[in-house]
N, C-alpha and C. Protein backbone atom coordinates (compact mmCIF):
# COMPACT_ATOMS: atom_id res chain seq x y z
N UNK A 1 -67.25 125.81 277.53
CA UNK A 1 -67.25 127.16 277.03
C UNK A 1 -66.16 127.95 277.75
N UNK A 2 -65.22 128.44 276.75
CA UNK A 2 -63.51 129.22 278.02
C UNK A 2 -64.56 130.49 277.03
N UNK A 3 -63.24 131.26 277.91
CA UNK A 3 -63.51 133.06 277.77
C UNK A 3 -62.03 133.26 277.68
N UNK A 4 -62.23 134.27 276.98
CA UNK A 4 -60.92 135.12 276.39
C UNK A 4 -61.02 136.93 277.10
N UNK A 5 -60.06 137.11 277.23
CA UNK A 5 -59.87 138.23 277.55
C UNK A 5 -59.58 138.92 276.87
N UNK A 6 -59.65 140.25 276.98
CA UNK A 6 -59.38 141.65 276.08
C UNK A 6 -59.06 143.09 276.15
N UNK A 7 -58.03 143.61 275.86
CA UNK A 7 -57.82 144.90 276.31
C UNK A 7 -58.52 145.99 274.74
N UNK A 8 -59.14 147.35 275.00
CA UNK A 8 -59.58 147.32 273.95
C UNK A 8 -59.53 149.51 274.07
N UNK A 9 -59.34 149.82 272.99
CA UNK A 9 -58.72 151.33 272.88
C UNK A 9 -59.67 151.98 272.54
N UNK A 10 -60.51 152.67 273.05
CA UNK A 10 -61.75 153.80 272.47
C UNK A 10 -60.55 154.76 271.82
N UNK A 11 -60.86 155.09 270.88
CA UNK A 11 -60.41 156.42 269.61
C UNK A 11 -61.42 157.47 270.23
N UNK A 12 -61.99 157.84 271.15
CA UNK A 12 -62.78 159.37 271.14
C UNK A 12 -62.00 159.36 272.42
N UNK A 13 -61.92 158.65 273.51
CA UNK A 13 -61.49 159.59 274.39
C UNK A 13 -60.18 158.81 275.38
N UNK A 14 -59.40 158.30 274.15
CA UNK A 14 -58.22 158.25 274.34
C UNK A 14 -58.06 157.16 275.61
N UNK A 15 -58.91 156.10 276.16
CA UNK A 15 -58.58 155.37 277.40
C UNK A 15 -58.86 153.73 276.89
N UNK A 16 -58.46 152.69 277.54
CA UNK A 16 -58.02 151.59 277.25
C UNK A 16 -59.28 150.84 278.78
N UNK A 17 -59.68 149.92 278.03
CA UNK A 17 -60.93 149.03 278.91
C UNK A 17 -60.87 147.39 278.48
N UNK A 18 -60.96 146.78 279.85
CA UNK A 18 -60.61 145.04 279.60
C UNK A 18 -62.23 144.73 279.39
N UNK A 19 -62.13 143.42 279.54
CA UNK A 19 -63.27 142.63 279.17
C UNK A 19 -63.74 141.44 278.83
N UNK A 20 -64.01 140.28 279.06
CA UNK A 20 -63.79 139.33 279.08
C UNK A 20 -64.75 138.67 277.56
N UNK A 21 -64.88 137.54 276.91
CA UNK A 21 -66.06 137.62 275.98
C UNK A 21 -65.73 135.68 275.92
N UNK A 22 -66.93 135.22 275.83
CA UNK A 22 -67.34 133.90 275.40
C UNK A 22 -66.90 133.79 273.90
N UNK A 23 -66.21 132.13 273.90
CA UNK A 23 -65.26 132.02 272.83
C UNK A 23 -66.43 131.44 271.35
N UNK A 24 -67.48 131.33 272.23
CA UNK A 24 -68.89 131.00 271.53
C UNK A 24 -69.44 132.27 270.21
N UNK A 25 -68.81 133.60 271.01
CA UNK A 25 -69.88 134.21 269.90
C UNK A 25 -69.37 134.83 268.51
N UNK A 26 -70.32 134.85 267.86
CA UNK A 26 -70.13 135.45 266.60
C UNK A 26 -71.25 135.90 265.77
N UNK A 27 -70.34 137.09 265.08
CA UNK A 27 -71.58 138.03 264.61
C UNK A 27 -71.14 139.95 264.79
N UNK A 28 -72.34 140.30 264.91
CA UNK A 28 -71.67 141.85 264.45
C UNK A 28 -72.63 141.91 266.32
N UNK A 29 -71.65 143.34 266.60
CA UNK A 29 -71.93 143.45 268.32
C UNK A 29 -71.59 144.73 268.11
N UNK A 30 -71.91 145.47 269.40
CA UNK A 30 -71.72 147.20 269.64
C UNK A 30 -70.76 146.64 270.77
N UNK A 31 -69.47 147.47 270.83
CA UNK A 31 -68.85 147.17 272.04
C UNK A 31 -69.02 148.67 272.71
N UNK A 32 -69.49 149.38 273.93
CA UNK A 32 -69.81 150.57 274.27
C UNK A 32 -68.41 150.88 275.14
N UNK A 33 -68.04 152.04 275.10
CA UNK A 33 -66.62 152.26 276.31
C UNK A 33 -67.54 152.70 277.65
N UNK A 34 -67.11 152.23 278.31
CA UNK A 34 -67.47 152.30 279.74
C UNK A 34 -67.10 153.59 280.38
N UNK A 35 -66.12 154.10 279.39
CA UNK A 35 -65.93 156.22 280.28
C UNK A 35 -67.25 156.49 280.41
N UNK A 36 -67.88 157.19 281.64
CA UNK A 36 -68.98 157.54 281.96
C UNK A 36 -69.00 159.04 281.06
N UNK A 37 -68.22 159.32 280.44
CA UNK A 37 -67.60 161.12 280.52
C UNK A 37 -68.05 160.41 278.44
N UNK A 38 -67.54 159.45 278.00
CA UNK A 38 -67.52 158.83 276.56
C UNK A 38 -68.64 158.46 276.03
N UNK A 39 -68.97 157.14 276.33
CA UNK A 39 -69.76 156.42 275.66
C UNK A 39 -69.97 156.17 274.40
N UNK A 40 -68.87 155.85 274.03
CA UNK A 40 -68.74 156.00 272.07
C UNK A 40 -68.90 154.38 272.33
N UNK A 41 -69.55 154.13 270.82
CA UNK A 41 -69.97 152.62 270.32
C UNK A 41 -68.67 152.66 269.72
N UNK A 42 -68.59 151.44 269.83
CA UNK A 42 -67.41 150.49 268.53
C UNK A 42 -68.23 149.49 267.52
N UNK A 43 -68.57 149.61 266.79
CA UNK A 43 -69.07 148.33 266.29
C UNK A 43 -68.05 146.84 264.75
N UNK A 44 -68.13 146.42 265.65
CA UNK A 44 -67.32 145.16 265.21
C UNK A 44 -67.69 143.94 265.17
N UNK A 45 -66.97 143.23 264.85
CA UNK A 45 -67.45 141.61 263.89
C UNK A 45 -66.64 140.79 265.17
N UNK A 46 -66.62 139.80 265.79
CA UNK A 46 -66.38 138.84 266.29
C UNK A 46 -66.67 137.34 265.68
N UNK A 47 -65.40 136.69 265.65
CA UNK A 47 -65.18 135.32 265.07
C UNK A 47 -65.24 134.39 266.53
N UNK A 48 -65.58 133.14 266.70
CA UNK A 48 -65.25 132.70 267.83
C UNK A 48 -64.57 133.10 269.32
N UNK A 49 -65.38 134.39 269.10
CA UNK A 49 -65.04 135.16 270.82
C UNK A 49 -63.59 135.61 270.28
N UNK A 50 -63.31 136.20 269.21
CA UNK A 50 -62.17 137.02 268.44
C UNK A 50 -63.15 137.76 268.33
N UNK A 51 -62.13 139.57 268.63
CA UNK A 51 -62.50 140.52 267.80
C UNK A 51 -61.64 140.56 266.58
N UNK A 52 -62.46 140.64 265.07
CA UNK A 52 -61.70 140.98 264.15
C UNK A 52 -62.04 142.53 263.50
N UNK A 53 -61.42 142.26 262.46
CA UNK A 53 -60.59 143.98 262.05
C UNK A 53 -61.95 143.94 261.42
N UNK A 54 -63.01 143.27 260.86
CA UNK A 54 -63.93 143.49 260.15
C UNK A 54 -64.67 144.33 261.26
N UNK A 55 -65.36 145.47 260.78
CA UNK A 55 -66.94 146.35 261.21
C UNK A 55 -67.93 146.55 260.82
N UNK A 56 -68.80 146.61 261.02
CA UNK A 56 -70.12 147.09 260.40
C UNK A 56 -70.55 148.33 260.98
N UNK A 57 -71.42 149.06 260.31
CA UNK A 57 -72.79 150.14 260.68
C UNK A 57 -73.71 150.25 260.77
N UNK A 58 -73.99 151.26 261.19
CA UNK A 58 -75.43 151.19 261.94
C UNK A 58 -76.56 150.92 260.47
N UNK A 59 -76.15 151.62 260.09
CA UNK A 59 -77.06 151.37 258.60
C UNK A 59 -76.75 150.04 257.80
N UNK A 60 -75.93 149.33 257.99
CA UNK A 60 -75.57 147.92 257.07
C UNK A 60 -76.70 146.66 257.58
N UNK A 61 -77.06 146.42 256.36
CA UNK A 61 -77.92 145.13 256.37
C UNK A 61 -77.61 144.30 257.53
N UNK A 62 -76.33 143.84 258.09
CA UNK A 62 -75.88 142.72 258.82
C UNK A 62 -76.87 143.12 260.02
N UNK A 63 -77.22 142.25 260.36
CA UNK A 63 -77.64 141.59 261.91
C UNK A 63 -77.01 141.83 262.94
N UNK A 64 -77.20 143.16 263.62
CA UNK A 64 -76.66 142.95 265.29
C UNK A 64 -77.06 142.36 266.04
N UNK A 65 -75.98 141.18 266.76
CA UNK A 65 -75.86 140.32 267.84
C UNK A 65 -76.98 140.84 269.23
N UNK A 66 -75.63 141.54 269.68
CA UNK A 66 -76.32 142.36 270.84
C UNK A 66 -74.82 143.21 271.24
N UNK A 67 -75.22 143.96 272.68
CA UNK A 67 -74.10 144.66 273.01
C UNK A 67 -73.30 143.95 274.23
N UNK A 68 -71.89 144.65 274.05
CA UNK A 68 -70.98 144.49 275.28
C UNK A 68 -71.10 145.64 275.78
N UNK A 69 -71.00 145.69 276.93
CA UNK A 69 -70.94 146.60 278.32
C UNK A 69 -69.83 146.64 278.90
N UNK A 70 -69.00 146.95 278.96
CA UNK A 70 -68.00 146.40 280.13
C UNK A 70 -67.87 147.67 281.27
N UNK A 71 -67.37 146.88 282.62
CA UNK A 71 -67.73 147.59 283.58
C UNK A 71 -67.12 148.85 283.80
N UNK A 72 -67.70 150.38 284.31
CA UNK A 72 -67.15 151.19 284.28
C UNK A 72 -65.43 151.46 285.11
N UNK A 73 -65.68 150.69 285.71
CA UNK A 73 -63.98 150.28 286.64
C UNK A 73 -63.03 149.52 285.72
N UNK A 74 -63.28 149.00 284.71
CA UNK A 74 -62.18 148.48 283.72
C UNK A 74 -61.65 149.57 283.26
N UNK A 75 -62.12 151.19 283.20
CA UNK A 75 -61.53 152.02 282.42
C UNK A 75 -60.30 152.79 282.84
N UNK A 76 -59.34 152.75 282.21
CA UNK A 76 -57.83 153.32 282.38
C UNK A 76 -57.27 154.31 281.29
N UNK A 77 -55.76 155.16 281.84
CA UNK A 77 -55.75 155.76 281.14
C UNK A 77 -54.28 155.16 280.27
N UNK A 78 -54.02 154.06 280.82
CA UNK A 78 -52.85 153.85 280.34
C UNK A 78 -52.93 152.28 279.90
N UNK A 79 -52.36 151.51 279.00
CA UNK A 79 -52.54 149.99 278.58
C UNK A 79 -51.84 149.65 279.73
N UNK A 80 -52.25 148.20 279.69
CA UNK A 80 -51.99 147.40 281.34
C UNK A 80 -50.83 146.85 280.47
N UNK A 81 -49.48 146.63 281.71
CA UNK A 81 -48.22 146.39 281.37
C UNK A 81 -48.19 144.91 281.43
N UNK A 82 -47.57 143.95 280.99
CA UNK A 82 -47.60 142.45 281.12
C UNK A 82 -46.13 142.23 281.05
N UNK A 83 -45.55 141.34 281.75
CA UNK A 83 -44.26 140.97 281.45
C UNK A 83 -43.54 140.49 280.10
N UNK A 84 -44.39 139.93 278.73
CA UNK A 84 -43.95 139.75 277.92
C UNK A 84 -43.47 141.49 277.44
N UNK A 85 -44.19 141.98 277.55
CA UNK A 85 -43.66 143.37 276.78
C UNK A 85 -42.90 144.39 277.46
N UNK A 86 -42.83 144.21 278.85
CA UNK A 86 -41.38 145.11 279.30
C UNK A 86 -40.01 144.50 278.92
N UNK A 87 -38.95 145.49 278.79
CA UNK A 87 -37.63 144.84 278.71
C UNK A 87 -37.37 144.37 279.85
N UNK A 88 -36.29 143.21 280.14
CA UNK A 88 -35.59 142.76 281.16
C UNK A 88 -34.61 143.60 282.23
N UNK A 89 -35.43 144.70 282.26
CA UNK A 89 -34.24 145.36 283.15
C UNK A 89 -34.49 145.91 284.63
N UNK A 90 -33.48 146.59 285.05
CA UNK A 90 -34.35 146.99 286.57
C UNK A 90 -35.70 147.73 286.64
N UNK A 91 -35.38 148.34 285.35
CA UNK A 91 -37.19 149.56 285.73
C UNK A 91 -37.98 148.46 284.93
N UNK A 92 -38.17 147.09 284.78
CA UNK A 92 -39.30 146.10 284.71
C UNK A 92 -39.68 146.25 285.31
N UNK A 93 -40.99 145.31 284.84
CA UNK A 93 -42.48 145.25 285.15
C UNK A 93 -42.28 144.72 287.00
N UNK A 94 -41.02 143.75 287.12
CA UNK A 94 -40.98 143.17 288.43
C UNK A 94 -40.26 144.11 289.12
N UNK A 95 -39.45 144.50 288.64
CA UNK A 95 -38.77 145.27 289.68
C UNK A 95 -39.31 146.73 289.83
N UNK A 96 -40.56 147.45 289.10
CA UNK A 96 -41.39 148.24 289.84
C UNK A 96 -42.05 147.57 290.80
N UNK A 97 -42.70 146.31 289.87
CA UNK A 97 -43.56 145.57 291.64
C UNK A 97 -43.33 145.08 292.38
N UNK A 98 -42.34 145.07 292.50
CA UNK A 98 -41.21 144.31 294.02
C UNK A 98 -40.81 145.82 294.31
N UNK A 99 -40.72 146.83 294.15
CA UNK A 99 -40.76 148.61 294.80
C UNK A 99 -41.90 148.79 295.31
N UNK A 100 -42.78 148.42 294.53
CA UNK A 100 -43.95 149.04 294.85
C UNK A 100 -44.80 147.94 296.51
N UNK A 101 -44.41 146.62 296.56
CA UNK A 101 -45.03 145.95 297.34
C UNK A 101 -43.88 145.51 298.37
N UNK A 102 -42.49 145.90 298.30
CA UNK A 102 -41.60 145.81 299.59
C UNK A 102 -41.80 146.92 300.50
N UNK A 103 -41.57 146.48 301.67
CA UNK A 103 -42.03 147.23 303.21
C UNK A 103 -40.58 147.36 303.35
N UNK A 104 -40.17 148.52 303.65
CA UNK A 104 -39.05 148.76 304.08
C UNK A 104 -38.69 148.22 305.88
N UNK A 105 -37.59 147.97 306.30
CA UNK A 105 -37.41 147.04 307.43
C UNK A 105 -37.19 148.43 308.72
């Protein structure tokens, strides 16, 4: 059983939360945002530990799974940067973190 990871965007209060999910499940799930200040549901369809674009409601026949939680410390206000998606240049992803983690002599 692997796990997949996930970065994921609440629409009410504008902040971005990771999360990890078993590649096992599927079915309709509440994903909750972890802003203590938020707490807006997402509710969505998961394919083999995929979130897909499909949703359901609270009122729809389908069968809820159960919920995700994710921890209130995953919550940010900005998407986490990865090296595929910065450009190659000095203000990269490395060359902020080689600024940010060199000790000056």
């Amino acid at each position: 059983m692997a796990r997949k990871k996930f970065e994921f965007y609440c629409t009410e209060c504008k902040k971005y939360f990771d999360f990890t999910l078993r590649d096992n499940l599927n079915g309709n799930y509440r994903i909750h945002c972890p802003n203590p200040k938020c707490k807006h549901v997402h509710y969505r369809q998961l394919k083999d530990g995929t979130i897909t674009e499909g949703r359901f409601d609270v009122n729809d026949k389908n069968v809820l799974i159960d919920d995700i939680c994710p921890m209130p410390s995953s919550c940010r206000d900005v998407q986490k940067e990865t090296p595929e998606k910065v450009a190659p240049t000095r203000q990269g992803f490395f060359a902020r973190l080689w600024e940010r983690t060199a000790q000056p002599v």
